[in-house]
C-alpha atoms as a PDB file:
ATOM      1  CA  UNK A   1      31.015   7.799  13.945  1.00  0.00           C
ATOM      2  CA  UNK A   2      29.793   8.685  10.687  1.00  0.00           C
ATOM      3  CA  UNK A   3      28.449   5.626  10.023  1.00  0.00           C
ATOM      4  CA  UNK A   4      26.312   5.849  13.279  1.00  0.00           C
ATOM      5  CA  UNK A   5      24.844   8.663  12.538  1.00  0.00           C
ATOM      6  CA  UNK A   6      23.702   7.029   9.153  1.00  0.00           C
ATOM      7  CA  UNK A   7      22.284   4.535  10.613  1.00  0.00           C
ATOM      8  CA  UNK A   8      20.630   6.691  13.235  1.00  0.00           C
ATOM      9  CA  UNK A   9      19.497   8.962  10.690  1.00  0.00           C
ATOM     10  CA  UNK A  10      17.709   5.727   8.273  1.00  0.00           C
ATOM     11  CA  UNK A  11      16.359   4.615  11.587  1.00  0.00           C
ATOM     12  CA  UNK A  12      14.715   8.151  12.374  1.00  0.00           C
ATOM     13  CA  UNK A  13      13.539   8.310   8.406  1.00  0.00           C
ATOM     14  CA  UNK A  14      11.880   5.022   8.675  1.00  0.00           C
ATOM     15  CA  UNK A  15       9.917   5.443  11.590  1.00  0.00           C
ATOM     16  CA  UNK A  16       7.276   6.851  10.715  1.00  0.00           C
ATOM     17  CA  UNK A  17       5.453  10.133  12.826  1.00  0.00           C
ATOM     18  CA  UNK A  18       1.627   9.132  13.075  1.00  0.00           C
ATOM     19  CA  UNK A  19      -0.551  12.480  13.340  1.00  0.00           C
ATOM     20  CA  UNK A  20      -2.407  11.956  16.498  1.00  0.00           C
ATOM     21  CA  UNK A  21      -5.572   9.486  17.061  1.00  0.00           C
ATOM     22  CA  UNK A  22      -8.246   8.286  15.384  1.00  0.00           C
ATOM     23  CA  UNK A  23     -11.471   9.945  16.007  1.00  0.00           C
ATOM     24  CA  UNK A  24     -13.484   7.530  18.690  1.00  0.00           C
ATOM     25  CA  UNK A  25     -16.155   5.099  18.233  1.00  0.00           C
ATOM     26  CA  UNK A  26     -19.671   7.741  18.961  1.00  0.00           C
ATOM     27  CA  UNK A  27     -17.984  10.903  18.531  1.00  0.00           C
ATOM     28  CA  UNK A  28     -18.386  13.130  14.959  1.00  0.00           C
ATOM     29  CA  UNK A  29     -16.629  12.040  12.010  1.00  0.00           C
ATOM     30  CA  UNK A  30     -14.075  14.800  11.148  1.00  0.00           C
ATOM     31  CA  UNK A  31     -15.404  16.728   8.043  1.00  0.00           C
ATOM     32  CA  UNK A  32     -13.816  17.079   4.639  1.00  0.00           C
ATOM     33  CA  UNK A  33     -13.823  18.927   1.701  1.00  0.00           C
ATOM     34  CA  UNK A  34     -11.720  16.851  -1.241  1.00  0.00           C
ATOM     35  CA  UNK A  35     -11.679  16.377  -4.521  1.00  0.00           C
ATOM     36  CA  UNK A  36     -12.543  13.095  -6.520  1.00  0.00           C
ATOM     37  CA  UNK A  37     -11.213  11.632  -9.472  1.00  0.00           C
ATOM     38  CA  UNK A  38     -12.943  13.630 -11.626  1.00  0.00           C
ATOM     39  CA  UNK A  39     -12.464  17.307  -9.995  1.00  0.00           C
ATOM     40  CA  UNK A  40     -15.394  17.445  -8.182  1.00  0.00           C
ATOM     41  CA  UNK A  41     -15.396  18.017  -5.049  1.00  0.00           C
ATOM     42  CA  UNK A  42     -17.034  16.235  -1.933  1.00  0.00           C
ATOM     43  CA  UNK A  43     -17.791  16.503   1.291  1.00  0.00           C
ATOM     44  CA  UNK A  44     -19.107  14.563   4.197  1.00  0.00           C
ATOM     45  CA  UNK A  45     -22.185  16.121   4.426  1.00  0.00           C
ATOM     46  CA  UNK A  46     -22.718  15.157   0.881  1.00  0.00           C
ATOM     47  CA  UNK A  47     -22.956  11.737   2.697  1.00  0.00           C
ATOM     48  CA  UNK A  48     -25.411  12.737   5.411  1.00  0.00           C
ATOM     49  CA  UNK A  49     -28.690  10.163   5.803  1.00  0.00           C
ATOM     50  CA  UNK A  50     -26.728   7.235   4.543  1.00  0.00           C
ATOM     51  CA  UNK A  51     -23.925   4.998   5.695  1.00  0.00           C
ATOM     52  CA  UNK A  52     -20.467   5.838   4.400  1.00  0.00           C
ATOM     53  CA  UNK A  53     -17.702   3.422   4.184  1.00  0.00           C
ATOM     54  CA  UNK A  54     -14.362   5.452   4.523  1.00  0.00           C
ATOM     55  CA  UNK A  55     -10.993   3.622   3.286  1.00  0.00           C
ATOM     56  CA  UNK A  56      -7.775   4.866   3.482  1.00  0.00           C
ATOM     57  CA  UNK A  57      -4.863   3.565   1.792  1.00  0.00           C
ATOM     58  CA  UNK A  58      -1.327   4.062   0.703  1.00  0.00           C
ATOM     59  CA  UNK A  59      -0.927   4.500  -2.630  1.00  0.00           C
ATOM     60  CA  UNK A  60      -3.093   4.430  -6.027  1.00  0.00           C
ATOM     61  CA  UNK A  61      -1.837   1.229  -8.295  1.00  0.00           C
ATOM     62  CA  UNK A  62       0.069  -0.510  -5.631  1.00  0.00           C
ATOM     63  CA  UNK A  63      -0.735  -4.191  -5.119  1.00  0.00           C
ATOM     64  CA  UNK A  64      -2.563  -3.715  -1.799  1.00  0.00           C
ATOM     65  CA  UNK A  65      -4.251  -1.140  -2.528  1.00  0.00           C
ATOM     66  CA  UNK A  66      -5.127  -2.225  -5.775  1.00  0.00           C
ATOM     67  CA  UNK A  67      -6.866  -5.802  -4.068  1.00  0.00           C
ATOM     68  CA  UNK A  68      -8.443  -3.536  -1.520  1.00  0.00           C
ATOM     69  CA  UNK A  69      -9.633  -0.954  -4.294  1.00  0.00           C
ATOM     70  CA  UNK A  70     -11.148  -4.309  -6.768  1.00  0.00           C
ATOM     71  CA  UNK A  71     -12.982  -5.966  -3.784  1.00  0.00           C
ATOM     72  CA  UNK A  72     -15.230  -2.928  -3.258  1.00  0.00           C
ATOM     73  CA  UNK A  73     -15.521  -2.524  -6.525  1.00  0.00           C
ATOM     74  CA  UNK A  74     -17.278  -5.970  -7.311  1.00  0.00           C
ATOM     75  CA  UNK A  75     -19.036  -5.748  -4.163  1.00  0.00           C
ATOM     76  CA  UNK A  76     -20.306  -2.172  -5.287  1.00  0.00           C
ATOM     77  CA  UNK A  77     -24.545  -3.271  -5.968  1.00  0.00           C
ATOM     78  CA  UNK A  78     -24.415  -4.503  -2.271  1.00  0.00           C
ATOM     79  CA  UNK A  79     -22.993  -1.204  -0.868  1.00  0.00           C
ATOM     80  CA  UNK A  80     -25.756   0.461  -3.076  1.00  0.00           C
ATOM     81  CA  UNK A  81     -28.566  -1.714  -2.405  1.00  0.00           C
ATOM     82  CA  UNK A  82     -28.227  -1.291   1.542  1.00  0.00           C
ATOM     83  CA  UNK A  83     -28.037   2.725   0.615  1.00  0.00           C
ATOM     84  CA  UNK A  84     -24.705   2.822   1.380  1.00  0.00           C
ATOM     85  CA  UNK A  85     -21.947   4.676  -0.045  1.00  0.00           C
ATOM     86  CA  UNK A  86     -17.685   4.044  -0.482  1.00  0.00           C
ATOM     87  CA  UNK A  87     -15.341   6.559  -0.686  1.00  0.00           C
ATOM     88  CA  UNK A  88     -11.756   5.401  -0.397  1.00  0.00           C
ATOM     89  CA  UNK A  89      -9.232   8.637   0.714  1.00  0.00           C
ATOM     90  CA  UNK A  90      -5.529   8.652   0.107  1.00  0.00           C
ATOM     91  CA  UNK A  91      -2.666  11.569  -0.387  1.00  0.00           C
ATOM     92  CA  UNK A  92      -2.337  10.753  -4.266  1.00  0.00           C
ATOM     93  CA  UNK A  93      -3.782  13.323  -6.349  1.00  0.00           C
ATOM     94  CA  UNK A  94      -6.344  13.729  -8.824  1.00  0.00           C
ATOM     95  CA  UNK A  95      -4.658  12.735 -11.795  1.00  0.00           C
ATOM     96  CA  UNK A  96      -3.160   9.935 -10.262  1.00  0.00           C
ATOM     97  CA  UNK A  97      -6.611   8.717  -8.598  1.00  0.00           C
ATOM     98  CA  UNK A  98      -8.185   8.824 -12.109  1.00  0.00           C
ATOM     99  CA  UNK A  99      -5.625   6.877 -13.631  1.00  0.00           C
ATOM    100  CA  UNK A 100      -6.376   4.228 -10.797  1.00  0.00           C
ATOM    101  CA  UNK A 101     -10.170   4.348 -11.232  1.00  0.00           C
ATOM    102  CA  UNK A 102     -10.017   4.017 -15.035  1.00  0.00           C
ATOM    103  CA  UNK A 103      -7.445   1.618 -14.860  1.00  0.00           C
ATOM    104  CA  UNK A 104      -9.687  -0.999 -12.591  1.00  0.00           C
ATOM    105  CA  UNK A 105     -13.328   0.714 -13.262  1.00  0.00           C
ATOM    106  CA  UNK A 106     -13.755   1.963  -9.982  1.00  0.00           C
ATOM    107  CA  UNK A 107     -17.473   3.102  -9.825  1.00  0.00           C
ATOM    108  CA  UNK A 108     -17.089   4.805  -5.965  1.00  0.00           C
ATOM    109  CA  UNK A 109     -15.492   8.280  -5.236  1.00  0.00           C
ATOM    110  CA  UNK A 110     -11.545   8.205  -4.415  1.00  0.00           C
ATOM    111  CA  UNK A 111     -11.108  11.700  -2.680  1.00  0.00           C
ATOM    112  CA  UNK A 112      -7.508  13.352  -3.121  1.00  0.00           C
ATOM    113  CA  UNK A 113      -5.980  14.186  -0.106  1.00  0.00           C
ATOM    114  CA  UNK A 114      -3.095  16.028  -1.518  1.00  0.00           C
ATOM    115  CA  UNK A 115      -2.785  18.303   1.560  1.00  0.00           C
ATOM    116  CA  UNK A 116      -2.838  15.468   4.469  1.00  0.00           C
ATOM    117  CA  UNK A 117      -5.716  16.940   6.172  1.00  0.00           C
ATOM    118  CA  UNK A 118      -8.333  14.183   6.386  1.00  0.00           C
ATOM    119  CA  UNK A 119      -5.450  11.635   6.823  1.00  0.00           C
ATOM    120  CA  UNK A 120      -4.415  13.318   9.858  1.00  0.00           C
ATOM    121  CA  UNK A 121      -7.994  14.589  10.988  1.00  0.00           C
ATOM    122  CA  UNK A 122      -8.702  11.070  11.181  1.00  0.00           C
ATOM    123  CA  UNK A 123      -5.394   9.592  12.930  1.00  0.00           C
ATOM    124  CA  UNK A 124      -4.150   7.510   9.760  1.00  0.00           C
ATOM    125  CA  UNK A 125      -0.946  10.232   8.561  1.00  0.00           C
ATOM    126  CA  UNK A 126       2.055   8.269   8.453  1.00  0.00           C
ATOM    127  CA  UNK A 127       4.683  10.642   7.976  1.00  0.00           C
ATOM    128  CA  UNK A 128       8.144   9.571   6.859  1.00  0.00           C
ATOM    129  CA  UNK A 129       9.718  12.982   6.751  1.00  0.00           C
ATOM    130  CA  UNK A 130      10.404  12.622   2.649  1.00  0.00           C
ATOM    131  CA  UNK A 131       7.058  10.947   1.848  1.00  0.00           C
ATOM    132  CA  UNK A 132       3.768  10.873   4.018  1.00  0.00           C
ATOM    133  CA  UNK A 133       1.137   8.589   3.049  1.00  0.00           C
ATOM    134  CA  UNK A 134      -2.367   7.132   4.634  1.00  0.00           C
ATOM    135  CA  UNK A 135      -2.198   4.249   6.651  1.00  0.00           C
ATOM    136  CA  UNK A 136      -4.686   1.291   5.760  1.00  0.00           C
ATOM    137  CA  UNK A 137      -7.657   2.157   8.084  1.00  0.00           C
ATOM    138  CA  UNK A 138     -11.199   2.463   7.245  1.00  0.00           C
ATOM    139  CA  UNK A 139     -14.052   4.202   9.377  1.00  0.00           C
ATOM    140  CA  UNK A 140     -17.809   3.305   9.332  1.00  0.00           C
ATOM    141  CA  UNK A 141     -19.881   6.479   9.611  1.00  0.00           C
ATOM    142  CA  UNK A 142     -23.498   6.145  10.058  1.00  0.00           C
ATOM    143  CA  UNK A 143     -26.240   8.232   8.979  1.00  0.00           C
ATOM    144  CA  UNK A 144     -25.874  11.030  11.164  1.00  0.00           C
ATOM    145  CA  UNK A 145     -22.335  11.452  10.815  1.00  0.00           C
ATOM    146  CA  UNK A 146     -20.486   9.952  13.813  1.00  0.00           C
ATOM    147  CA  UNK A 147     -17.998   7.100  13.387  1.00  0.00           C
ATOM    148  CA  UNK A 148     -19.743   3.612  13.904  1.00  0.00           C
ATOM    149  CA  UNK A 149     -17.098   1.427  13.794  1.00  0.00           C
ATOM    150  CA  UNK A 150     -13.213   2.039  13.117  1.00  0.00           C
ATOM    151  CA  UNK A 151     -11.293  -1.090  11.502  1.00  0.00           C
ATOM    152  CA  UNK A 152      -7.567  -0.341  12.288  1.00  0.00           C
ATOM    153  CA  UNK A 153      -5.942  -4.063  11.032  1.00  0.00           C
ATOM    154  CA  UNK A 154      -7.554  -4.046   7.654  1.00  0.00           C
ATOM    155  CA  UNK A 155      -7.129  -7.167   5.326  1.00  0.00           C
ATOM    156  CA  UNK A 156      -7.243  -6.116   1.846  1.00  0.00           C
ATOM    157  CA  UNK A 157      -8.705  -9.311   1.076  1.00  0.00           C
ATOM    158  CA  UNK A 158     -11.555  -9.476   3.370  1.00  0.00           C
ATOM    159  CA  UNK A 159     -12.301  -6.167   4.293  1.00  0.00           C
ATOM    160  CA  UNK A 160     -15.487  -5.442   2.163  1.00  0.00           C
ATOM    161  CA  UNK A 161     -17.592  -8.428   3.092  1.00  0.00           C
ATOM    162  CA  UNK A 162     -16.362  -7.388   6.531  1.00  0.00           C
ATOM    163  CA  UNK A 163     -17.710  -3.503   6.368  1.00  0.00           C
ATOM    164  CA  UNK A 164     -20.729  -4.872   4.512  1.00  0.00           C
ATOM    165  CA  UNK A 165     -21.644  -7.756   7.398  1.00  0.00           C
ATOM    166  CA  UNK A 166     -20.776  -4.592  10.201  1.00  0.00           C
ATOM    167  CA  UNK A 167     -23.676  -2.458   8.189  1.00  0.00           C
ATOM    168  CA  UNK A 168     -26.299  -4.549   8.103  1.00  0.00           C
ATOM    169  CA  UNK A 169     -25.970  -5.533  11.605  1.00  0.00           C
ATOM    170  CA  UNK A 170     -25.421  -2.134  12.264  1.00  0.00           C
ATOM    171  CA  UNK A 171     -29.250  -1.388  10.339  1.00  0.00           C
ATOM    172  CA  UNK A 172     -31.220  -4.192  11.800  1.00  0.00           C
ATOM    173  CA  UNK A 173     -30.219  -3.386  15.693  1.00  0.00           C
ATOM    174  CA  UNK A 174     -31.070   0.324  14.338  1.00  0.00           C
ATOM    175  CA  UNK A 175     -34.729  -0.919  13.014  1.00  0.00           C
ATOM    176  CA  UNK A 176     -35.271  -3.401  15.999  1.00  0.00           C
ATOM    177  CA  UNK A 177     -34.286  -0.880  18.424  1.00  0.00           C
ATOM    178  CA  UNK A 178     -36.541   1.856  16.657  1.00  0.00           C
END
């Protein structure tokens, strides 16, 4: 019996409690008020009149993240030269996201989470009962602050030329439709 219970009990800890869903495709993107590497803080109407690509991940330092983190990184002068901006979001905290951005010379804002609240406001808490972290998701936010496009299966490997291709097909419907 006891070792039911075990198992039951692993089973329950390893499932992990998501935190409700994602905002939708047209609607506002939920507003935050974090802290970046550095102790300052941001939030998303810091972003307002430019596109904002929003990446959540796991951990600081871990290999994923890490590939994920480096791709946007090297593709940073593209992001800037469409007036875009990258913030990446996960429940680490300050110290550790500095360690990360020194580490790999991240030049974008990584926004400390520590509390869970943008994780959940935006549907990507995984919560394992002893550890919660961000699942990998990413939002595209557009210039007046309602979620574009929301990339739930995101390929650490691929995922910036993807967000990049979205935005400027995302501008040039914008400036043929206007």
């Amino acid at each position: 019996m006891k070792k039911i219970l075990l198992v039951l009990l692993l089973i329950l800890m390893s499932t992990p409690l998501l935190a409700g869903d994602p905002p939708a495709v047209g609607s506002d993107a939920p507003a935050f008020n974090l802290q970046d590497q550095n102790g300052d803080w941001h939030t998303l109407e810091s972003y307002s009149g430019q596109w904002l690509a929003v990446y959540f991940y796991p951990r600081d330092d871990t290999p994923g993240c890490t590939t994920e983190a480096c791709n946007f990184r090297d593709n940073i002068y593209a992001f800037k030269a469409i007036g875009a901006a990258v913030v990446g979001i996960s429940v680490d905290d300050v110290e550790s996201h500095k360690k990360f951005a020194d580490k790999y010379k991240l030049p974008f804002t990584l926004l400390a989470d520590e509390k869970s609240e943008a994780a959940k406001a935006y549907g990507v808490l995984k919560d394992y009962k002893l550890v919660k972290l961000a699942s990998r998701q990413s939002f595209l936010v557009d210039p007046d602050g309602k979620i574009a496009k929301h990339y739930e299966d995101v390929d650490p490997d691929t995922h910036t030329d993807e967000v990049l291709a979205d935005i400027k097909v995302f501008m040039e419907s914008a400036g043929a439709s206007g």
